[in-house]
C-alpha atoms as a PDB file:
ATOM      1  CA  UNK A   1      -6.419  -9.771  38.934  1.00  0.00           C
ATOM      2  CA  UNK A   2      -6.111  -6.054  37.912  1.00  0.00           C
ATOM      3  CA  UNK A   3      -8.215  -4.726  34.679  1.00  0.00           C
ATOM      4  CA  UNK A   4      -6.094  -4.267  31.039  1.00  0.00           C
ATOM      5  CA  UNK A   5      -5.544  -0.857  30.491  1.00  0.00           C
ATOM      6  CA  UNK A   6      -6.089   0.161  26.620  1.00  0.00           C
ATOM      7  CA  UNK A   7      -3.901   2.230  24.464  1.00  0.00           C
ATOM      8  CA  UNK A   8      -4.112   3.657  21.256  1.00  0.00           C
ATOM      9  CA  UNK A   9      -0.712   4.439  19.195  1.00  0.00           C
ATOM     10  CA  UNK A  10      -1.256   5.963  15.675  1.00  0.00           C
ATOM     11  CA  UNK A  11       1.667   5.724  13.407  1.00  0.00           C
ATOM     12  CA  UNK A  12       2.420   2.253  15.697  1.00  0.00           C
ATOM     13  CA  UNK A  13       3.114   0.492  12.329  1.00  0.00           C
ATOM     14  CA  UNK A  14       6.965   1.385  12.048  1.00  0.00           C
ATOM     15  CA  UNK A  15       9.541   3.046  14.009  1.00  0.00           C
ATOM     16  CA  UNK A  16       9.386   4.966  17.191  1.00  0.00           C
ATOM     17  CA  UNK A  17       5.528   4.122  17.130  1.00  0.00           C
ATOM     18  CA  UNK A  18       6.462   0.234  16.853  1.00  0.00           C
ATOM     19  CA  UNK A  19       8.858   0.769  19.591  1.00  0.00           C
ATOM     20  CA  UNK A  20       6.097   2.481  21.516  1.00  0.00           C
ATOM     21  CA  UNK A  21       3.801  -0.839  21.108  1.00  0.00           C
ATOM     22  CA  UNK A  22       6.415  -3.448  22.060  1.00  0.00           C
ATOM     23  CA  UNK A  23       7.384  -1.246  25.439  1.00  0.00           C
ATOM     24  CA  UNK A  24       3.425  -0.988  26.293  1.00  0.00           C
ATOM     25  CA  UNK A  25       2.664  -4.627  25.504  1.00  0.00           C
ATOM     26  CA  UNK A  26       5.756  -5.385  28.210  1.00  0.00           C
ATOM     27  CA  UNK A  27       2.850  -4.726  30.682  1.00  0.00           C
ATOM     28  CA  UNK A  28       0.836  -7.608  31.588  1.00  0.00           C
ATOM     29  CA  UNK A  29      -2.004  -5.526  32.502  1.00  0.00           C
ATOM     30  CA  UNK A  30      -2.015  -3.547  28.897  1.00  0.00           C
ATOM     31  CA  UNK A  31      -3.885  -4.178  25.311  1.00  0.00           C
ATOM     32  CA  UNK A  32      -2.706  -1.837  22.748  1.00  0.00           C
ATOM     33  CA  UNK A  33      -4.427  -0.554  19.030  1.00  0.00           C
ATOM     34  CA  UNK A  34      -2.138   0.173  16.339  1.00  0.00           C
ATOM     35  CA  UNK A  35      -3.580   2.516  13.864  1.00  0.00           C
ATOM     36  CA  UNK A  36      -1.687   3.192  10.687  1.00  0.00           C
ATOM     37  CA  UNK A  37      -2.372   3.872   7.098  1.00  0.00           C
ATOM     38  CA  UNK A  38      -0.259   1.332   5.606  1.00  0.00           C
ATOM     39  CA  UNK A  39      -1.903  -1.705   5.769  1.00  0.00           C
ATOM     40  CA  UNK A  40       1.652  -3.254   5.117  1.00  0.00           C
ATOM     41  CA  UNK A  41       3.292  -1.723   7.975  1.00  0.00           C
ATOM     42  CA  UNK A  42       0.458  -3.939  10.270  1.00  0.00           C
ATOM     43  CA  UNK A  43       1.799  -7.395   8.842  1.00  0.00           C
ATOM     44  CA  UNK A  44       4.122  -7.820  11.740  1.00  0.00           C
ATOM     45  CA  UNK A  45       0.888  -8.223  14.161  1.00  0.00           C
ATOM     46  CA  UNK A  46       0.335 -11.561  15.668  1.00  0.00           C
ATOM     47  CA  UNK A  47      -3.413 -12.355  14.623  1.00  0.00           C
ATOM     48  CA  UNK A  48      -3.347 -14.794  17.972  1.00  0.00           C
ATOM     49  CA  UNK A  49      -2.852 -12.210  20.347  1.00  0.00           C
ATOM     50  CA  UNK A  50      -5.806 -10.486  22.116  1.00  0.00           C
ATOM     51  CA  UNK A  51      -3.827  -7.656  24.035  1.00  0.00           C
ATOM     52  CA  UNK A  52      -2.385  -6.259  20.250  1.00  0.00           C
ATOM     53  CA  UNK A  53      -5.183  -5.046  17.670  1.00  0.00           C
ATOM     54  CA  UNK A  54      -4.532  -3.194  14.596  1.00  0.00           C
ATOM     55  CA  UNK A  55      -6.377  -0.793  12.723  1.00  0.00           C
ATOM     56  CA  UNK A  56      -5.272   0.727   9.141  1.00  0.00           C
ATOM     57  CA  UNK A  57      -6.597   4.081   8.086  1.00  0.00           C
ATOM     58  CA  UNK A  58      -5.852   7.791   8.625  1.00  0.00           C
ATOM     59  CA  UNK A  59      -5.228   9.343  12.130  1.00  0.00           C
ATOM     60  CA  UNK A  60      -6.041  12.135  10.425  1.00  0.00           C
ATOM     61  CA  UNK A  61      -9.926  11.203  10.138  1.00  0.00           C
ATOM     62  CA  UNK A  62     -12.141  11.257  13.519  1.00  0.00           C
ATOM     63  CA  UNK A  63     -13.969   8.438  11.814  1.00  0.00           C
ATOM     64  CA  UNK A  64     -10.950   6.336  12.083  1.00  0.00           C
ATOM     65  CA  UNK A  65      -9.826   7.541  15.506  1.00  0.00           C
ATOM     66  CA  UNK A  66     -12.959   6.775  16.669  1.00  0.00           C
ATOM     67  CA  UNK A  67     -12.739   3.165  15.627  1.00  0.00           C
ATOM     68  CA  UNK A  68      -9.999   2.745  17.312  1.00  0.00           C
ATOM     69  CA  UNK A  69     -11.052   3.936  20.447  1.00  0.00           C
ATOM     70  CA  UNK A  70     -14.333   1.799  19.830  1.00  0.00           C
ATOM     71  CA  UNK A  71     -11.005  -1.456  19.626  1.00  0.00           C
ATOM     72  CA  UNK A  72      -9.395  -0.030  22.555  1.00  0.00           C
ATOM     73  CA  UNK A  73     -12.381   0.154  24.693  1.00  0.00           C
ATOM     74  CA  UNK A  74     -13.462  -3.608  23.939  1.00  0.00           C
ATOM     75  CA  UNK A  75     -10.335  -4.683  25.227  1.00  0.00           C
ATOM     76  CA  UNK A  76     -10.148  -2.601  28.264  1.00  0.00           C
ATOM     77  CA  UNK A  77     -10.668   1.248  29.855  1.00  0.00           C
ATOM     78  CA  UNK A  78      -9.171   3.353  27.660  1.00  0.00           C
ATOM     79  CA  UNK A  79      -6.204   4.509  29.858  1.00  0.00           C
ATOM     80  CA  UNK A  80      -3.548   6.683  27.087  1.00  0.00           C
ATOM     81  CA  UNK A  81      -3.148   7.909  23.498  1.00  0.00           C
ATOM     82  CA  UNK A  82      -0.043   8.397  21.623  1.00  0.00           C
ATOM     83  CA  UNK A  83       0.087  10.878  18.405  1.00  0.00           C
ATOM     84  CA  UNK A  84       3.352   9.399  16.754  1.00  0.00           C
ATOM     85  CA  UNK A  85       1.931   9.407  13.093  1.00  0.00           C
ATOM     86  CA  UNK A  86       3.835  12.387  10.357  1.00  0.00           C
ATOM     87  CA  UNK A  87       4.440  12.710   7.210  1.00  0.00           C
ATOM     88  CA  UNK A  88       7.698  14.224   5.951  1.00  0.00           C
ATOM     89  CA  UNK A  89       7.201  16.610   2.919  1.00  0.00           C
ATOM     90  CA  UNK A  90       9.690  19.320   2.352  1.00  0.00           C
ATOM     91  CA  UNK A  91       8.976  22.530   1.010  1.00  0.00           C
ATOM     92  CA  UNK A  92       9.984  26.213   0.472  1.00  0.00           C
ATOM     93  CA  UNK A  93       7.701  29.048   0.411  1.00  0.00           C
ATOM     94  CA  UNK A  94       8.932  30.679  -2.628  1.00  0.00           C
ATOM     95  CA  UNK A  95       8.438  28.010  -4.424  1.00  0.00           C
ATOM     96  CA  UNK A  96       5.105  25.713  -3.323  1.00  0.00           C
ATOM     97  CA  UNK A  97       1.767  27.384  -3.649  1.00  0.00           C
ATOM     98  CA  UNK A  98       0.085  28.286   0.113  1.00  0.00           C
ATOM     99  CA  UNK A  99      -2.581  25.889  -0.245  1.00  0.00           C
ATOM    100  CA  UNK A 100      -0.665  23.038  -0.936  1.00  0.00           C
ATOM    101  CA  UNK A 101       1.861  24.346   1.806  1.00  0.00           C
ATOM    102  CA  UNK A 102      -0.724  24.097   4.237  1.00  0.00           C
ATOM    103  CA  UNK A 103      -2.209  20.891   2.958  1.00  0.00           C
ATOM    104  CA  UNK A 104       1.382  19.854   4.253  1.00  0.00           C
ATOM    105  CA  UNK A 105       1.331  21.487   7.415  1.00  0.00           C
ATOM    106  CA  UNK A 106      -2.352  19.988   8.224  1.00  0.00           C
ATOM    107  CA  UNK A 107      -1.204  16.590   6.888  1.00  0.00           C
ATOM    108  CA  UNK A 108       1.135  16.590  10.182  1.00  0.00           C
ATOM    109  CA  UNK A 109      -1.151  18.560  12.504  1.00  0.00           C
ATOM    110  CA  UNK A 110      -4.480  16.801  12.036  1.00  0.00           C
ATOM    111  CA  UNK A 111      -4.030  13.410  13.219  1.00  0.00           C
ATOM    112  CA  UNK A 112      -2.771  14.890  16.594  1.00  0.00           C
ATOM    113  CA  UNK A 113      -5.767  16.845  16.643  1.00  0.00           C
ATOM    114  CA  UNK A 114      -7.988  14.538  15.708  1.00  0.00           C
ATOM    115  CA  UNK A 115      -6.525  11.826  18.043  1.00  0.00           C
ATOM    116  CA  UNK A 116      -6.563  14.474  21.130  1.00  0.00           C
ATOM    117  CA  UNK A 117     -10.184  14.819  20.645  1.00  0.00           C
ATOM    118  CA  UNK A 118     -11.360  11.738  20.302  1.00  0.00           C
ATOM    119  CA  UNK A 119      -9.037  10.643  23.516  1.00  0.00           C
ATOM    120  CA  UNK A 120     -10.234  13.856  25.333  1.00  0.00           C
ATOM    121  CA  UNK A 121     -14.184  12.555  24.297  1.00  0.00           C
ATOM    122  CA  UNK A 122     -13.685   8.952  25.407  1.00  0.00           C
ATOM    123  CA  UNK A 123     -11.738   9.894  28.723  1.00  0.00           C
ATOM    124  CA  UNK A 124     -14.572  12.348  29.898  1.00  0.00           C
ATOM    125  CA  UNK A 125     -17.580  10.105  28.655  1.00  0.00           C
ATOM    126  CA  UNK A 126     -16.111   7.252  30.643  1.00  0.00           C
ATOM    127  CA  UNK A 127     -16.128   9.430  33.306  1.00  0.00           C
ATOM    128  CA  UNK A 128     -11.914   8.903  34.757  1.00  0.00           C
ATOM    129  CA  UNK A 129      -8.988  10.819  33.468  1.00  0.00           C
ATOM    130  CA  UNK A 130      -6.036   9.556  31.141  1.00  0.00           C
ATOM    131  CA  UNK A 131      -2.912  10.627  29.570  1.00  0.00           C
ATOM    132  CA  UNK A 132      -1.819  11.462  25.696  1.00  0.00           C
ATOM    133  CA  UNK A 133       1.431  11.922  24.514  1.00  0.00           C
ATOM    134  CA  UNK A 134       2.244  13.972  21.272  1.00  0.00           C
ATOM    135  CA  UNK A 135       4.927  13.378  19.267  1.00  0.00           C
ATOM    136  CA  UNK A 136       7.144  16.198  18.131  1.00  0.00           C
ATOM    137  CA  UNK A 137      10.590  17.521  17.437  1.00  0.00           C
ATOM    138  CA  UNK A 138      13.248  19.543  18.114  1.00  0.00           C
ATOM    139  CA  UNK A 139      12.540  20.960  14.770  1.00  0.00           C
ATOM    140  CA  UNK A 140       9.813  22.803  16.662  1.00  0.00           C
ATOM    141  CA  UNK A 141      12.161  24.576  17.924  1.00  0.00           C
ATOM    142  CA  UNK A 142      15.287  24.664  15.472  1.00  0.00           C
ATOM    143  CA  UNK A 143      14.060  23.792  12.398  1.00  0.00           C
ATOM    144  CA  UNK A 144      16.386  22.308   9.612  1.00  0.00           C
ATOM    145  CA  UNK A 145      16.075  24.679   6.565  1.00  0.00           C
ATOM    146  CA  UNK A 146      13.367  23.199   3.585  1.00  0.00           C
ATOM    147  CA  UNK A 147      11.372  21.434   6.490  1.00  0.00           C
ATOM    148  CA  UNK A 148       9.199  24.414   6.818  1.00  0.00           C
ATOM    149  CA  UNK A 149       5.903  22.238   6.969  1.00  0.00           C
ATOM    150  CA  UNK A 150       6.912  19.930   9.550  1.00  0.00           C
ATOM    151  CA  UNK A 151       8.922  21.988  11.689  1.00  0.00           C
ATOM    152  CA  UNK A 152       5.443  23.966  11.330  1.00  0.00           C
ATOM    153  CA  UNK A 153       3.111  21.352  12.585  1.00  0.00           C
ATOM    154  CA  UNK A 154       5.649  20.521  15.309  1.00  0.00           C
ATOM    155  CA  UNK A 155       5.170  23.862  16.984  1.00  0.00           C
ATOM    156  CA  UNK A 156       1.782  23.881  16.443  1.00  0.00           C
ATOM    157  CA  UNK A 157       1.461  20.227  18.364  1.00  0.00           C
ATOM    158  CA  UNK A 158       3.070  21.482  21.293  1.00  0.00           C
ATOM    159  CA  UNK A 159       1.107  24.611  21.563  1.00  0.00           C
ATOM    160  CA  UNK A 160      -1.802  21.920  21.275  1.00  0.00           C
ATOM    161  CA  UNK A 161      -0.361  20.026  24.508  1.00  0.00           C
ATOM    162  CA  UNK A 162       0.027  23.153  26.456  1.00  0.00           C
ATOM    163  CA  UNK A 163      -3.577  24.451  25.419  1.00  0.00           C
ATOM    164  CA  UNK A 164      -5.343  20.685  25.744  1.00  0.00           C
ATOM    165  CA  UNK A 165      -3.453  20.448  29.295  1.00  0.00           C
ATOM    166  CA  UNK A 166      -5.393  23.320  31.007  1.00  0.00           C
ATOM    167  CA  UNK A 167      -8.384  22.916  29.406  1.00  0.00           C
ATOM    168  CA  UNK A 168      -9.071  19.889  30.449  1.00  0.00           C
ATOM    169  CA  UNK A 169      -6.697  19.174  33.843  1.00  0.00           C
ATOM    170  CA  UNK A 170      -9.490  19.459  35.664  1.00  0.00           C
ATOM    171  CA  UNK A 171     -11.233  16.202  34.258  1.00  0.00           C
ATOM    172  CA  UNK A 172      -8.037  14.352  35.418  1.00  0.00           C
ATOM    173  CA  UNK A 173      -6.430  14.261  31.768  1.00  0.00           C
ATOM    174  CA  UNK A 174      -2.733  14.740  31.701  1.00  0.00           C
ATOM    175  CA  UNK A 175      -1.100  15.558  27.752  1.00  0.00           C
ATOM    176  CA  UNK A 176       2.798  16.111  27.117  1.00  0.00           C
ATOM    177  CA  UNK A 177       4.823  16.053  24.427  1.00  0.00           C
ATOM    178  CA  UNK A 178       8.168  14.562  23.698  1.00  0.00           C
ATOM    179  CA  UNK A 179      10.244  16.583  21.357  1.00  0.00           C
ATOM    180  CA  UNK A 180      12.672  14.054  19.386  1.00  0.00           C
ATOM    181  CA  UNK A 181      16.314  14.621  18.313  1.00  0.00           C
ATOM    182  CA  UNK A 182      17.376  12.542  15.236  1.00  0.00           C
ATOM    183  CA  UNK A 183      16.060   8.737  15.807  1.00  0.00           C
ATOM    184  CA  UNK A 184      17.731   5.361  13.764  1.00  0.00           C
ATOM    185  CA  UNK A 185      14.571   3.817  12.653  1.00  0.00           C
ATOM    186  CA  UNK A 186      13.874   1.981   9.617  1.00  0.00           C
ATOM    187  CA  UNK A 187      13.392   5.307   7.306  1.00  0.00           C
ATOM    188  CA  UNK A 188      16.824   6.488   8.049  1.00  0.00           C
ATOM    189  CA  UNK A 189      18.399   3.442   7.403  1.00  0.00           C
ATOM    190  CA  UNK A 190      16.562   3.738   4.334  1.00  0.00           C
ATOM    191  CA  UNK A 191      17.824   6.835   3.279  1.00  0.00           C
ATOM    192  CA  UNK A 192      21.041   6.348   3.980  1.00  0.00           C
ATOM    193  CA  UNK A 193      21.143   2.928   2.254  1.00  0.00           C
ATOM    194  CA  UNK A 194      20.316   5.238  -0.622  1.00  0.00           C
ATOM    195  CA  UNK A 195      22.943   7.815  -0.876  1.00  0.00           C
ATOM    196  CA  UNK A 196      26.599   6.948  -1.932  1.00  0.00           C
ATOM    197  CA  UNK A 197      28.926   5.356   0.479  1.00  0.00           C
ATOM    198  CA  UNK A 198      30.752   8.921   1.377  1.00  0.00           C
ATOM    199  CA  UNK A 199      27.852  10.949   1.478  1.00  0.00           C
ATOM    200  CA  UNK A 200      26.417   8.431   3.929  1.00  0.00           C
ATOM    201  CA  UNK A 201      29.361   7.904   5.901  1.00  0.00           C
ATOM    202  CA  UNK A 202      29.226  12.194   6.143  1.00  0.00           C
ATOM    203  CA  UNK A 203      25.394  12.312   7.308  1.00  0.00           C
ATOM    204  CA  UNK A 204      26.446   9.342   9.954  1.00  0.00           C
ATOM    205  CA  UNK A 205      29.288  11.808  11.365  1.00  0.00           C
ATOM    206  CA  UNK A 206      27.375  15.132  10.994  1.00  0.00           C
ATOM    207  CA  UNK A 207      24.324  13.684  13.327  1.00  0.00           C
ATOM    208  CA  UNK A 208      26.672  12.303  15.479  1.00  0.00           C
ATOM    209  CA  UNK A 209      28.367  15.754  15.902  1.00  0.00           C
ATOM    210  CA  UNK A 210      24.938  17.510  16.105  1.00  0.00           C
ATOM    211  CA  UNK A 211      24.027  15.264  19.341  1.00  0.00           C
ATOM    212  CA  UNK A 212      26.170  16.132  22.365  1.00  0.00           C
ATOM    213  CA  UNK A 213      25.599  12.531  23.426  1.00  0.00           C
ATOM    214  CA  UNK A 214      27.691  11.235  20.405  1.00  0.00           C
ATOM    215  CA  UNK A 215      25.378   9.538  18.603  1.00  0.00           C
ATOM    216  CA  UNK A 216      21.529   9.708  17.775  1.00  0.00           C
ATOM    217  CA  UNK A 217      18.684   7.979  19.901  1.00  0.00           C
ATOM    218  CA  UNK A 218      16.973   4.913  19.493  1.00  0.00           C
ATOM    219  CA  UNK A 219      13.012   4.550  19.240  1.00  0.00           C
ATOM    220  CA  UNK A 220      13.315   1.797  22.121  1.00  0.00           C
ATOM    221  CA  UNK A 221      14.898   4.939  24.299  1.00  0.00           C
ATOM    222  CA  UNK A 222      11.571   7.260  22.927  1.00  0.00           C
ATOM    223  CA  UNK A 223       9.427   4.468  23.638  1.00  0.00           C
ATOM    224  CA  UNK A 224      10.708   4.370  27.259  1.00  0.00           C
ATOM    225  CA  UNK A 225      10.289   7.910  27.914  1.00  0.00           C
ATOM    226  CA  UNK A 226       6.334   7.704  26.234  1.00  0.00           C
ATOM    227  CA  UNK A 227       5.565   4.950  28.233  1.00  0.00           C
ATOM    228  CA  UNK A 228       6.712   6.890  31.528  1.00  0.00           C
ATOM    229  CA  UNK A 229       4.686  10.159  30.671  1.00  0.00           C
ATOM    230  CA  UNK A 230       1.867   7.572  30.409  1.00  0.00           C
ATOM    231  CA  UNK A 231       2.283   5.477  33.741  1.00  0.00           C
ATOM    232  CA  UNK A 232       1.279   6.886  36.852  1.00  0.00           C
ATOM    233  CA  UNK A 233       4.566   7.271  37.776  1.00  0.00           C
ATOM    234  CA  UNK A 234       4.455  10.723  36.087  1.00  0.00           C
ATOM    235  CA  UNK A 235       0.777  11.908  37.459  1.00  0.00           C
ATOM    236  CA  UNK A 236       1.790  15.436  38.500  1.00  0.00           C
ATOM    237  CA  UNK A 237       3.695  15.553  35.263  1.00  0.00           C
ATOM    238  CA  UNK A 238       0.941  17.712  32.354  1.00  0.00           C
ATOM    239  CA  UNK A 239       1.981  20.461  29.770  1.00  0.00           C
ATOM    240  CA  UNK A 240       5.713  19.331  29.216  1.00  0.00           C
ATOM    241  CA  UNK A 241       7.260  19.212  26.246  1.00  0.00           C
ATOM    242  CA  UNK A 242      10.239  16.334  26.972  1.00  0.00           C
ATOM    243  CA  UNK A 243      13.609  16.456  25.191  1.00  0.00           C
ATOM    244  CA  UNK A 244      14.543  12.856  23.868  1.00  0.00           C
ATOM    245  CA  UNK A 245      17.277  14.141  21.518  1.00  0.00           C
ATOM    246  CA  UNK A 246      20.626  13.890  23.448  1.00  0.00           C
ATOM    247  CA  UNK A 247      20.370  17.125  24.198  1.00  0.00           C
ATOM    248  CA  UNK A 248      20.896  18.417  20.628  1.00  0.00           C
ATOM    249  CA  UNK A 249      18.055  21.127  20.965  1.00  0.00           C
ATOM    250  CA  UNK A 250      20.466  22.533  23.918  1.00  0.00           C
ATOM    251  CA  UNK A 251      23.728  22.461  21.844  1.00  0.00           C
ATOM    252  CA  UNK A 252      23.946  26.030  20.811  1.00  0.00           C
ATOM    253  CA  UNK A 253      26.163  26.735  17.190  1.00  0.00           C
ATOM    254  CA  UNK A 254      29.686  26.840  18.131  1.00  0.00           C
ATOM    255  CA  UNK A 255      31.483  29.538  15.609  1.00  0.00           C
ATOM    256  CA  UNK A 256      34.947  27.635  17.072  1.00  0.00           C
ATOM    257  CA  UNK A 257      33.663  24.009  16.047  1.00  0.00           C
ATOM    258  CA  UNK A 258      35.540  24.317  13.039  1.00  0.00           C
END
């Protein structure tokens, strides 16, 4: 009988980070913690099932991430971490003061960071490597104008996986990155539920046209691609930051398009 494998996935409430869960939990031989800080967005756990655990409070805190690697661990070895939770806050810089800019910035950064390190602790203490996966975005790259803090944080994450991957390689931890395009979840539904029929109806056909695939992803597709940089399957894989955005971050501007 082989041992359960533990994961951790913060933000695993909602969205790509629910996705993430369900993929893991596929997996006979995994137990998954959900950390979020909406104690709402936990309801949907089944309170009968040892292999799912959830845990609400901010990834932002070491204090919390550290409970939930205390969860993880009493199911199993911890064997991955995922850093899917954000917080979307636009802002301008002409117009927002810089402390509360980079209140913004560090409300996106710091549960990666905080996450990393208490993965990085647990996987060296216990004495065998593991893998994390950061979230991010192809606003990292190409940000969309007014997202300023997030497309901030984003390229400070994946400077974090590149730096976190050779410092600590050589205690068998692997960390990558995927960098998402636009994803149908439940907040976009949301949003567009909220705008007026034809303004809708024009967001649906701009991100469609932004996405040389057609269309935008799903978080069962980004859940697919997490779970891979996690398995084995990718062991020589460490320091990537993965496209999963249908190859919108390669679409350069056409001036033609129009």
């Amino acid at each position: 009988m082989s041992t359960v494998r533990s994961f951790v996935v913060t933000g695993g409430g909602r969205g790509v980070g629910r996705a993430v869960v369900t993929r893991l939990l596929r997996d006979d031989d995994t137990a998954v913690v959900v950390l979020d800080h909406d104690p709402a967005a936990l309801s949907w756990l089944p309170s009968t099932r040892t292999r799912l655990v959830g845990l609400s409070g901010d990834a932002g805190d070491d204090r919390v991430t550290g409970r939930a690697a205390d969860l993880a661990e009493a199911l199993g070895p911890l064997a991955g971490w995922v850093n899917n939770a954000a917080v979307f806050r636009d802002a301008w810089i002409d117009s927002v003061p810089p402390s509360e800019l980079l209140a913004h910035i560090v409300a996106n950064l710091a549960p990666a960071v905080a996450g990393s390190a208490t993965a990085v602790r647990r996987f060296r203490a216990a004495g065998h490597g593991g893998a994390i996966v950061n979230v991010s975005s192809h606003q990292a790259q190409r940000p969309v104008r007014g997202a300023l803090p997030y497309a901030t944080a984003k390229a400070a994450i994946e400077g974090l996986t590149r730096a976190l991957a050779v410092d600590h390689g050589p205690h068998g931890i692997r960390v990558n990155a995927v960098a998402l395009g636009s994803i149908d979840t439940e907040r976009s539904e949301a949003y567009l539920a909220a705008r007026p029929p034809d303004e809708a109806a024009r967001i649906v056909d701009e991100l469609a046209r932004l996405h040389p695939l057609g269309r935008p992803g799903d978080a069962t597709e980004v859940a697919e691609a997490v779970a891979f940089l996690l398995s084995p399957a990718s062991s020589f894989i460490s320091g990537a930051v993965l496209p999963v955005d249908g190859a919108r971050a390669a679409r350069g501007a056409d001036p033609e398009a129009r």
